[in-house]
N, C-alpha and C. Protein backbone atom coordinates (compact mmCIF):
# COMPACT_ATOMS: atom_id res chain seq x y z
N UNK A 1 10.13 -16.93 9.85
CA UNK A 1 10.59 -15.55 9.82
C UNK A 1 11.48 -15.35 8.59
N UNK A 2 11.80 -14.07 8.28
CA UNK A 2 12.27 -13.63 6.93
C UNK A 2 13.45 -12.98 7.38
N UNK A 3 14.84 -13.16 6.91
CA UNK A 3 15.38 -12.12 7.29
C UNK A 3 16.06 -11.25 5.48
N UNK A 4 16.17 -10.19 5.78
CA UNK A 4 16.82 -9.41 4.87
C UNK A 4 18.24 -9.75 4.36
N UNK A 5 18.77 -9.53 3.15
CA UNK A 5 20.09 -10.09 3.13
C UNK A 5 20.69 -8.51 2.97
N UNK A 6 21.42 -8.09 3.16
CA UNK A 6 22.16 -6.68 3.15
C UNK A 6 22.52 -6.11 2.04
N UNK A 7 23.12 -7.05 1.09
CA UNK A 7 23.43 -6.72 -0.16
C UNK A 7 22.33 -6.67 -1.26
N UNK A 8 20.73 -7.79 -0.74
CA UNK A 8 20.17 -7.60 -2.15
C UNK A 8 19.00 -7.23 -1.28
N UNK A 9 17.71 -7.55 -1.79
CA UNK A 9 16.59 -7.31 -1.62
C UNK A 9 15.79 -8.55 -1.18
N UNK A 10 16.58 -9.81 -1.27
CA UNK A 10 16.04 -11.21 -1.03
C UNK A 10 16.14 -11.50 0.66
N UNK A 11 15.03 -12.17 1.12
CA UNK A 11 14.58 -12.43 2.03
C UNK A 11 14.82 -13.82 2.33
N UNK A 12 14.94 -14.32 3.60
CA UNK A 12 15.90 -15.78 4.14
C UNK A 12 15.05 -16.05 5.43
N UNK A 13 14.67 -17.15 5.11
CA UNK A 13 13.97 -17.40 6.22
C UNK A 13 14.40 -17.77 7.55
N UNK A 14 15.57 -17.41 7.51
CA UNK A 14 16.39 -17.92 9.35
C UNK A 14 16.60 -16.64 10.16
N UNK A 15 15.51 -15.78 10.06
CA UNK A 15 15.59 -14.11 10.55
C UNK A 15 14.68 -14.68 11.60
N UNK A 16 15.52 -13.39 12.75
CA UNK A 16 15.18 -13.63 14.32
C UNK A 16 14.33 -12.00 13.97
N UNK A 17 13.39 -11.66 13.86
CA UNK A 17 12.95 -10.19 14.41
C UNK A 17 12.52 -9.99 15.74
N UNK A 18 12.58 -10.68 16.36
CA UNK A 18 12.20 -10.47 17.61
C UNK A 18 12.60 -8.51 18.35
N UNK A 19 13.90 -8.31 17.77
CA UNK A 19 14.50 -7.00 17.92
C UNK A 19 13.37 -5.81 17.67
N UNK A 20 12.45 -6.22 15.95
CA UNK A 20 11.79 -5.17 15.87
C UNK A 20 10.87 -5.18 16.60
N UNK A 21 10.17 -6.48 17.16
CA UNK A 21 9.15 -6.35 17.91
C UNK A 21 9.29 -5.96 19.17
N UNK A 22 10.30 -5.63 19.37
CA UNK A 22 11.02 -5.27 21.03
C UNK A 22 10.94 -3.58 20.93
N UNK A 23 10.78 -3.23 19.98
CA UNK A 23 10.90 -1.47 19.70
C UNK A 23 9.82 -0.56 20.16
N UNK A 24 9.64 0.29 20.65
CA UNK A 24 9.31 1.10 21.29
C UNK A 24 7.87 1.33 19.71
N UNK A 25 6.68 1.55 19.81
CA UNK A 25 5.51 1.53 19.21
C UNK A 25 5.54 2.53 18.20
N UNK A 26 6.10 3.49 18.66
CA UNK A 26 6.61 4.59 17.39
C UNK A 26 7.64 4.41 16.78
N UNK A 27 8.57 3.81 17.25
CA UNK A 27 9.62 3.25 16.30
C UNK A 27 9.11 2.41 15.42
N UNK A 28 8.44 1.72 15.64
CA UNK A 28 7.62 0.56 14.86
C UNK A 28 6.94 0.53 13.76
N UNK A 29 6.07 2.22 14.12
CA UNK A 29 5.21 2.99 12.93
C UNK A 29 6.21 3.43 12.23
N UNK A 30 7.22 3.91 12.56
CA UNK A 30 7.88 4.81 11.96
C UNK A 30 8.54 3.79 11.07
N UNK A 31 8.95 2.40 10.95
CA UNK A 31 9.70 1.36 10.54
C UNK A 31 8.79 1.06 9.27
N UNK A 32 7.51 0.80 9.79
CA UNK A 32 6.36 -0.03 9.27
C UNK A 32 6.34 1.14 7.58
N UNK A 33 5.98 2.64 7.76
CA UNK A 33 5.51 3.31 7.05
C UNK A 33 7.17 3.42 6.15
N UNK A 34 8.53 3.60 6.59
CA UNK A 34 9.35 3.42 5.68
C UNK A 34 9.62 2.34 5.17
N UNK A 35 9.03 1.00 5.46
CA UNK A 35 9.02 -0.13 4.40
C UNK A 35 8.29 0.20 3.19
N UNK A 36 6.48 0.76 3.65
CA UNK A 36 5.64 1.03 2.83
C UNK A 36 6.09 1.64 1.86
N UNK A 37 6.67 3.10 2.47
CA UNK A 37 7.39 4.29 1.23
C UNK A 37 8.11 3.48 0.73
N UNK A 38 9.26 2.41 0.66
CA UNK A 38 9.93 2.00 -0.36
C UNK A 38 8.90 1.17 -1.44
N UNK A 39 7.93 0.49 -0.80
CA UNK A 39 7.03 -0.36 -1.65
C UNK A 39 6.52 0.81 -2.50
N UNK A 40 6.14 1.69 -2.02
CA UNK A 40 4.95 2.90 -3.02
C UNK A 40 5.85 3.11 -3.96
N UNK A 41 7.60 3.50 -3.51
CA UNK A 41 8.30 3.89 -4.87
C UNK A 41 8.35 2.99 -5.98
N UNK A 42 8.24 2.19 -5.31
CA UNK A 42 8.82 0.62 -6.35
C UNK A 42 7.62 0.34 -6.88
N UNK A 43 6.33 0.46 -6.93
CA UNK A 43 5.32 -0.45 -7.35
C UNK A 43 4.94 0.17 -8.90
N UNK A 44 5.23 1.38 -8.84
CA UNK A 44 4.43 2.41 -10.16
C UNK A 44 5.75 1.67 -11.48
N UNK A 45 6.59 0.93 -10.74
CA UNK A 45 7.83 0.43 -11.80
C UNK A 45 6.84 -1.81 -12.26
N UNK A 46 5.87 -1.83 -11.85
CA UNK A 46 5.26 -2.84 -11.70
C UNK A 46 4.37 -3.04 -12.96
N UNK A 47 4.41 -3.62 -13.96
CA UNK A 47 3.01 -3.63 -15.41
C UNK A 47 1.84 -4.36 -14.56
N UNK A 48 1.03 -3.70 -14.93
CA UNK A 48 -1.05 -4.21 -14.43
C UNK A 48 -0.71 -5.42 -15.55
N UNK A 49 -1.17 -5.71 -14.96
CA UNK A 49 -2.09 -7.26 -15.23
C UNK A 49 -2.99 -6.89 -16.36
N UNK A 50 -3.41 -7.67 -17.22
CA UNK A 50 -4.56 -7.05 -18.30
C UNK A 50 -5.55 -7.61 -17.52
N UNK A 51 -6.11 -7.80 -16.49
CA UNK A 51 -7.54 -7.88 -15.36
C UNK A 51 -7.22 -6.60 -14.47
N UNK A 52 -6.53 -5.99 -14.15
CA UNK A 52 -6.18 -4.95 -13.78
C UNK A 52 -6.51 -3.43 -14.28
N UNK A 53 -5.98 -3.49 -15.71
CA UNK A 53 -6.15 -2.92 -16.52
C UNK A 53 -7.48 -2.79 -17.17
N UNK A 54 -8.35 -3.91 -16.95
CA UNK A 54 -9.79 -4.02 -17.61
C UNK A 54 -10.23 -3.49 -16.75
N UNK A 55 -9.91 -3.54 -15.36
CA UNK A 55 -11.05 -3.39 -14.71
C UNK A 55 -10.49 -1.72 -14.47
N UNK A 56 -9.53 -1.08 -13.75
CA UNK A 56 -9.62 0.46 -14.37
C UNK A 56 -10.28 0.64 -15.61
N UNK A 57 -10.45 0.67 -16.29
CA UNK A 57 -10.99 0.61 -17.81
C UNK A 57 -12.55 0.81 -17.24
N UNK A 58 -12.87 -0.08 -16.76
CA UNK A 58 -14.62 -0.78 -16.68
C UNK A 58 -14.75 0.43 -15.47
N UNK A 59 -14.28 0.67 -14.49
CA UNK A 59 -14.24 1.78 -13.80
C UNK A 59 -14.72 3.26 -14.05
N UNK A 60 -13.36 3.30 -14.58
CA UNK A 60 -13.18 4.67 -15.45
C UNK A 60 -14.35 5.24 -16.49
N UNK A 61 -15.09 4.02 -17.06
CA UNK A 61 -15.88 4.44 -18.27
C UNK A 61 -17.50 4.45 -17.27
N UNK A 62 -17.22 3.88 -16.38
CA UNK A 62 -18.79 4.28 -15.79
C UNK A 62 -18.86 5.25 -15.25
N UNK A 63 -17.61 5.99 -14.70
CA UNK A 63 -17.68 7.38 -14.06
C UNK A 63 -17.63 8.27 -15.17
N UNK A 64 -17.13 7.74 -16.20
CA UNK A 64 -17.37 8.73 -17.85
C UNK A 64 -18.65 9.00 -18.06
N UNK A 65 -19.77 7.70 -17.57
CA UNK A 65 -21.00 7.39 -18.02
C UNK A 65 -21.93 7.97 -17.13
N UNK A 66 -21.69 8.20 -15.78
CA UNK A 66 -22.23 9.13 -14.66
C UNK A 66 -23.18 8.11 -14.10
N UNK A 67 -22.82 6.91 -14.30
CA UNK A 67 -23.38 5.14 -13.38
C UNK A 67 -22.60 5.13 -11.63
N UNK A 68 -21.78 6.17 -11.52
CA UNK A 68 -21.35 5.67 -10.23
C UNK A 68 -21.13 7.21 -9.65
N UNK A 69 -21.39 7.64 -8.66
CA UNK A 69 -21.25 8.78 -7.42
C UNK A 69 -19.97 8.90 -7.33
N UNK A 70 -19.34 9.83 -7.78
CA UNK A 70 -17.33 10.26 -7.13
C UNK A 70 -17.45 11.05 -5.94
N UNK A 71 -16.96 11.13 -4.95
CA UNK A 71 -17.03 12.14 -3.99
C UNK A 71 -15.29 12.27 -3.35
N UNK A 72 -14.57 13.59 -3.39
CA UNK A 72 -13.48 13.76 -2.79
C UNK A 72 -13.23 13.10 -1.56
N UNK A 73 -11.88 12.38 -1.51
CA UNK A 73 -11.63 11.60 -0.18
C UNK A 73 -11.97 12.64 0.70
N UNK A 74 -11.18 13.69 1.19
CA UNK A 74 -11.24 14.41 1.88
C UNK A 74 -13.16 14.97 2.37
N UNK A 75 -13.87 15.14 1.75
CA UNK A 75 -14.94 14.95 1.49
C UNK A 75 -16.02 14.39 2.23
N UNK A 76 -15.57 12.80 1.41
CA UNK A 76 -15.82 11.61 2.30
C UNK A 76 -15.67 11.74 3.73
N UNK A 77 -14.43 11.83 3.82
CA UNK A 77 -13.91 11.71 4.94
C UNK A 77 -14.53 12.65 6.19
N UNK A 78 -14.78 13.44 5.70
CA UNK A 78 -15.94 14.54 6.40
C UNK A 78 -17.17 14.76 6.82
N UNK A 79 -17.17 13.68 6.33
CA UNK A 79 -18.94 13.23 6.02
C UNK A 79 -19.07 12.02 6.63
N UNK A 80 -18.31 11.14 6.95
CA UNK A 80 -18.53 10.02 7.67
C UNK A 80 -18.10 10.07 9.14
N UNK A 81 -17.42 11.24 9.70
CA UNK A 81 -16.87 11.41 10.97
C UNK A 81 -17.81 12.29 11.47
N UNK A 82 -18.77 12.99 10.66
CA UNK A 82 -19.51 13.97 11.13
C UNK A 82 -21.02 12.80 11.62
N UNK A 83 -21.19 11.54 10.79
CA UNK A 83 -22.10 10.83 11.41
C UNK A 83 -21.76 10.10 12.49
């Protein structure tokens, strides 16, 4: 187990969570998705990888090239619940 240190961001492995797993299922989501939101803020502060970067690249230029189908998530998403 991991525990949090208060002052930094570093993680210790002598953490009891047992507490969060004791939490009521929406508390849990609700826990789970404000870890996430801190990760989403923090990640766009992260440099790609140049394999990262190639491969957006290699992506990007085939949908330039009209080699691959784009369809709106939302879209998608409409279209696969309707089958």
């Amino acid at each position: 187990m991991l525990e949090m240190n208060s002052t930094s961001s570093t993680m210790h492995p002598s953490a009891d969570h047992s507490g969060i797993f004791a939490l009521p299922v929406e508390e849990r989501i609700d826990l789970a998705q404000r870890l996430w939101d801190s990760v989403r803020d923090e990640i766009d502060a992260l440099p790609l990888t140049a394999a990262q970067r190639a491969e957006i690249e290699r992506r990007v230029a085939e949908i330039d090239a009209g080699a691959v189908h784009c369809e709106p998530f939302d879209a998608l998403m409409k279209r696969l619940l309707a089958e």
